[in-house]
Protein backbone atom coordinates (compact mmCIF):
# COMPACT_ATOMS: atom_id res chain seq x y z
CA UNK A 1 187.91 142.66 134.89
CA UNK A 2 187.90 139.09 133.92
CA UNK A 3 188.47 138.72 129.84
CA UNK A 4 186.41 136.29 127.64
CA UNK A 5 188.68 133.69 125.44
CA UNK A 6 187.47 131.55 122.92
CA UNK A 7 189.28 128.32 122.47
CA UNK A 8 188.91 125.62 119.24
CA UNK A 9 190.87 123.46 117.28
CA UNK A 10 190.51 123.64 113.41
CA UNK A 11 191.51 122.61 110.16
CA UNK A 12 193.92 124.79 108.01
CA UNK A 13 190.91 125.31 106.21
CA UNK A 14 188.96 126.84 109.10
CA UNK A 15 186.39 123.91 110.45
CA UNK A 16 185.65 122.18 113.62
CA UNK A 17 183.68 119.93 112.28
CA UNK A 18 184.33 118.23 108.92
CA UNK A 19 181.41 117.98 106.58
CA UNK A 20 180.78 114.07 107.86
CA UNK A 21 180.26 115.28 111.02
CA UNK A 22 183.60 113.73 112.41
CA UNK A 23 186.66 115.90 114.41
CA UNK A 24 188.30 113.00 115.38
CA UNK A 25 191.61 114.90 113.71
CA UNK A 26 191.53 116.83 116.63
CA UNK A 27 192.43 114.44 119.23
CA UNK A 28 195.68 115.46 121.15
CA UNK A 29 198.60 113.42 121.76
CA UNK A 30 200.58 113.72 124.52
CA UNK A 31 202.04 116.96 124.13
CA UNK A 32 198.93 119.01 122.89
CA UNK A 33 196.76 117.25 126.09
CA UNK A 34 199.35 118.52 127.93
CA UNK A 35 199.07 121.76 126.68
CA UNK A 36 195.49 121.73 127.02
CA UNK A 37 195.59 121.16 130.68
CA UNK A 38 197.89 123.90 131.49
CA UNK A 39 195.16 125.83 129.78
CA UNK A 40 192.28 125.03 131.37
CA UNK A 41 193.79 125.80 134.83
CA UNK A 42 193.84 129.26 133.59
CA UNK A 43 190.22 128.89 132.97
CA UNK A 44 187.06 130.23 135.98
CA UNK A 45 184.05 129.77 133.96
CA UNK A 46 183.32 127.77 130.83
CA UNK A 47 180.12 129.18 128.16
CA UNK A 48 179.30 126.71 125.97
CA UNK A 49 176.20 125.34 123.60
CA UNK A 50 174.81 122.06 123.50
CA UNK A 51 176.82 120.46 121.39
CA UNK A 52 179.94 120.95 123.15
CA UNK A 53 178.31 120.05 126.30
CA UNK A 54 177.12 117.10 125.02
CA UNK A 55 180.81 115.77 123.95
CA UNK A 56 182.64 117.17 126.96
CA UNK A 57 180.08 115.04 129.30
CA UNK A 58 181.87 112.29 128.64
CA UNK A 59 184.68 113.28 130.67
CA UNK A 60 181.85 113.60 133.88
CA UNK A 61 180.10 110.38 132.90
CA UNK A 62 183.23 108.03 132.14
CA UNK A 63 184.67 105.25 134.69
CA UNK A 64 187.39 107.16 136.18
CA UNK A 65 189.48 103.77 136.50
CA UNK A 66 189.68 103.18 133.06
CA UNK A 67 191.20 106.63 132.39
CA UNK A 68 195.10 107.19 131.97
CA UNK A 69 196.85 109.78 134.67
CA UNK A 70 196.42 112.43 132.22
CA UNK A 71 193.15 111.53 131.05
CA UNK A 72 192.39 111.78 135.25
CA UNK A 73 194.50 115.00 135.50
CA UNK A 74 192.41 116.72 132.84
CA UNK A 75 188.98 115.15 134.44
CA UNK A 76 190.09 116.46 137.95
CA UNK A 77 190.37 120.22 136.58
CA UNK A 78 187.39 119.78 134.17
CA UNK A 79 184.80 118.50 136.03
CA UNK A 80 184.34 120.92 139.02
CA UNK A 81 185.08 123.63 136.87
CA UNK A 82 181.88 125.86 136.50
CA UNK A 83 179.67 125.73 132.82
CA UNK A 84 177.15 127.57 131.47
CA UNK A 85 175.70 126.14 128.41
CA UNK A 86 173.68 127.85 126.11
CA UNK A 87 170.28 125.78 124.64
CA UNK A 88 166.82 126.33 123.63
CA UNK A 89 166.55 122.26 123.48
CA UNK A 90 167.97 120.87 126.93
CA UNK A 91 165.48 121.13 129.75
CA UNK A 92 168.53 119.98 132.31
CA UNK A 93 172.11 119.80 132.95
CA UNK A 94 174.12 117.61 134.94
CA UNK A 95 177.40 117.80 136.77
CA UNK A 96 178.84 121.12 137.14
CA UNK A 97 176.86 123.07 134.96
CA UNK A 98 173.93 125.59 134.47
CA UNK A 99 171.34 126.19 131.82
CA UNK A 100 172.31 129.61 130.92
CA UNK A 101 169.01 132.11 132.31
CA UNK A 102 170.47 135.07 130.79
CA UNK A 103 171.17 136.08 127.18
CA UNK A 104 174.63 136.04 126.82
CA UNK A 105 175.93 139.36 127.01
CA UNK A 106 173.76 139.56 130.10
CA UNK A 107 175.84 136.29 131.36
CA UNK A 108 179.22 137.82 130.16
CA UNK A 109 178.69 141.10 131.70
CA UNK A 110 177.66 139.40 135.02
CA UNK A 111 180.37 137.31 135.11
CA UNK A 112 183.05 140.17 133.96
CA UNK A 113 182.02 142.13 137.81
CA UNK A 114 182.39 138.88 139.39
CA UNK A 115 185.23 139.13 141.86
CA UNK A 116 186.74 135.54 140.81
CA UNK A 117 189.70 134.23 139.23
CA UNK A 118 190.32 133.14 136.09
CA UNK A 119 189.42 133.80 132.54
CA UNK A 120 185.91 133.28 130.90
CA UNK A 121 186.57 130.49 128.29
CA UNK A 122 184.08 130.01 125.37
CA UNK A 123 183.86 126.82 123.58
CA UNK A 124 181.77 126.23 120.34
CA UNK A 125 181.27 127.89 117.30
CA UNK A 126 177.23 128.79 117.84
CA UNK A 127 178.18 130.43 121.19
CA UNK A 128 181.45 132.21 119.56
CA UNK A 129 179.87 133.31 116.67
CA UNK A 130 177.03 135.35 119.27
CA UNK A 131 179.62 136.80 121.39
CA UNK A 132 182.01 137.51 118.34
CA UNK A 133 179.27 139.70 116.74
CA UNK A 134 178.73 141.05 120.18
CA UNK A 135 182.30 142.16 120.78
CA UNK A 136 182.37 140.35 123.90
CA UNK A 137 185.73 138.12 123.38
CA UNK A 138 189.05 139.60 124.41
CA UNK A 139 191.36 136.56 122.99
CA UNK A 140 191.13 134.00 119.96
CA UNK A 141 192.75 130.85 120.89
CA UNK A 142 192.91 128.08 118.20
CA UNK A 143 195.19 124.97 117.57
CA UNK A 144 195.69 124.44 113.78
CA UNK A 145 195.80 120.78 112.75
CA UNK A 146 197.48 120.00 109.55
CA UNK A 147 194.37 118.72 107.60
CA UNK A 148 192.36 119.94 105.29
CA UNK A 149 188.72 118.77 105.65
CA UNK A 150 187.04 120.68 103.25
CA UNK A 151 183.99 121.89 104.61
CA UNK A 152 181.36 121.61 107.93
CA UNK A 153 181.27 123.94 110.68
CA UNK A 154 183.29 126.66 110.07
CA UNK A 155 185.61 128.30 113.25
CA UNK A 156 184.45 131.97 112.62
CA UNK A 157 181.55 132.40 110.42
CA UNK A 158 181.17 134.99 108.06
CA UNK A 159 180.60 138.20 109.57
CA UNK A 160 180.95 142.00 107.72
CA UNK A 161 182.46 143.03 111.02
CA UNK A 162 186.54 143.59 111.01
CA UNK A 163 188.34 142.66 114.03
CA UNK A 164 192.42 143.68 114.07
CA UNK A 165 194.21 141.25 115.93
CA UNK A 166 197.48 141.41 117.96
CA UNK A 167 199.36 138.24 117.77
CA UNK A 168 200.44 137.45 121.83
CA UNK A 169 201.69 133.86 121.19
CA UNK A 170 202.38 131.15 119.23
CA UNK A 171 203.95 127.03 119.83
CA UNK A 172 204.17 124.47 117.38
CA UNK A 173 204.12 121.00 118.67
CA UNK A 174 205.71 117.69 117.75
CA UNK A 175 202.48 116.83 115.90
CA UNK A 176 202.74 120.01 113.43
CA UNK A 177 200.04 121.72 115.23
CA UNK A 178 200.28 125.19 115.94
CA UNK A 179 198.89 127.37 118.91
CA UNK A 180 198.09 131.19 117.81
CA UNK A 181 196.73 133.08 120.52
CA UNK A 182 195.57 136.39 119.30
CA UNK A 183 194.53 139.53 121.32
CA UNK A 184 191.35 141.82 120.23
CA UNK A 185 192.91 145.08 119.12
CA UNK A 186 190.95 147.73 120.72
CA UNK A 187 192.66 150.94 119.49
């Protein structure tokens, strides 16, 4: 059965977002984009919400000729990679992606039975925070950046639900970021 991951860069403090609406701190260099594009080969299916959609168009909409071989590399694996995006607001979608139709455990569960390969990524806090307090992800995966930003949209909102963790990996780059990937404890 295919397991659900959710991937995000944040602050030491725990945001995405900073409280002016900027993430610009999370821009890789060379290393971490590197990283980053080993892991979305890994990837089958990407869940997202609007927001996220919204910023990763860019890589679907930009001139391909004025992109750098990585920059292309990434844009190669991203862009025919299959989305789902999660919103009440968009009435369409374009380039390799799907309104959602179904809630999303009903999406999750669909695509779990799905004989395909690769894991189900989920990007965004909104959608995270749904599947979170469903139970639905298998694996945290989250790139630290060493800033503190002091508020905005937190990484895991509050819940009253415990989740044990099992610590599978970690990497710290050049740039002082660190990779934790963490593994639901289901005891």
């Amino acid at each position: 059965m295919r397991s659900v991951t959710y991937s995000m860069g944040v602050s030491l403090d725990g945001y995405i977002v900073g409280p002016d609406g900027r993430f610009e701190w999370t821009e890789p260099d060379d290393e971490l984009f590197r990283f980053h594009i080993d892991q979305i080969r890994e990837v089958g299916v990407h869940l997202m919400g609007r927001r996220l959609y919204k910023t990763m168009l860019y890589w679907e909409t930009v001139d391909q000729t004025t992109l750098d071989d990585t920059q292309r590399e990434w844009a190669a694996l991203w862009n025919p990679l299959p989305k789902i995006v999660f919103s009440t607001t968009l009435a369409s979608v374009r380039g390799n992606a799907r309104l959602a139709s179904r809630s999303l455990r009903e999406e999750i569960t669909r695509l779990r039975t799905e004989p395909a390969e690769g894991h189900i990524a989920i990007g965004g806090a909104t959608v995270a925070a749904e599947a979170a307090a469903l139970d639905l992800i298998d694996e945290y995966r989250v790139t630290v950046h060493p800033v503190l930003v002091g508020g905005g949209v937190p990484c895991f909102p509050r819940s009253k639900r415990r989740v044990d963790l099992d610590l599978v990996e970690t990497r710290t780059f050049t740039s002082n970021v660190v990779y934790l990937r963490y593994r639901v404890a289901r005891r």
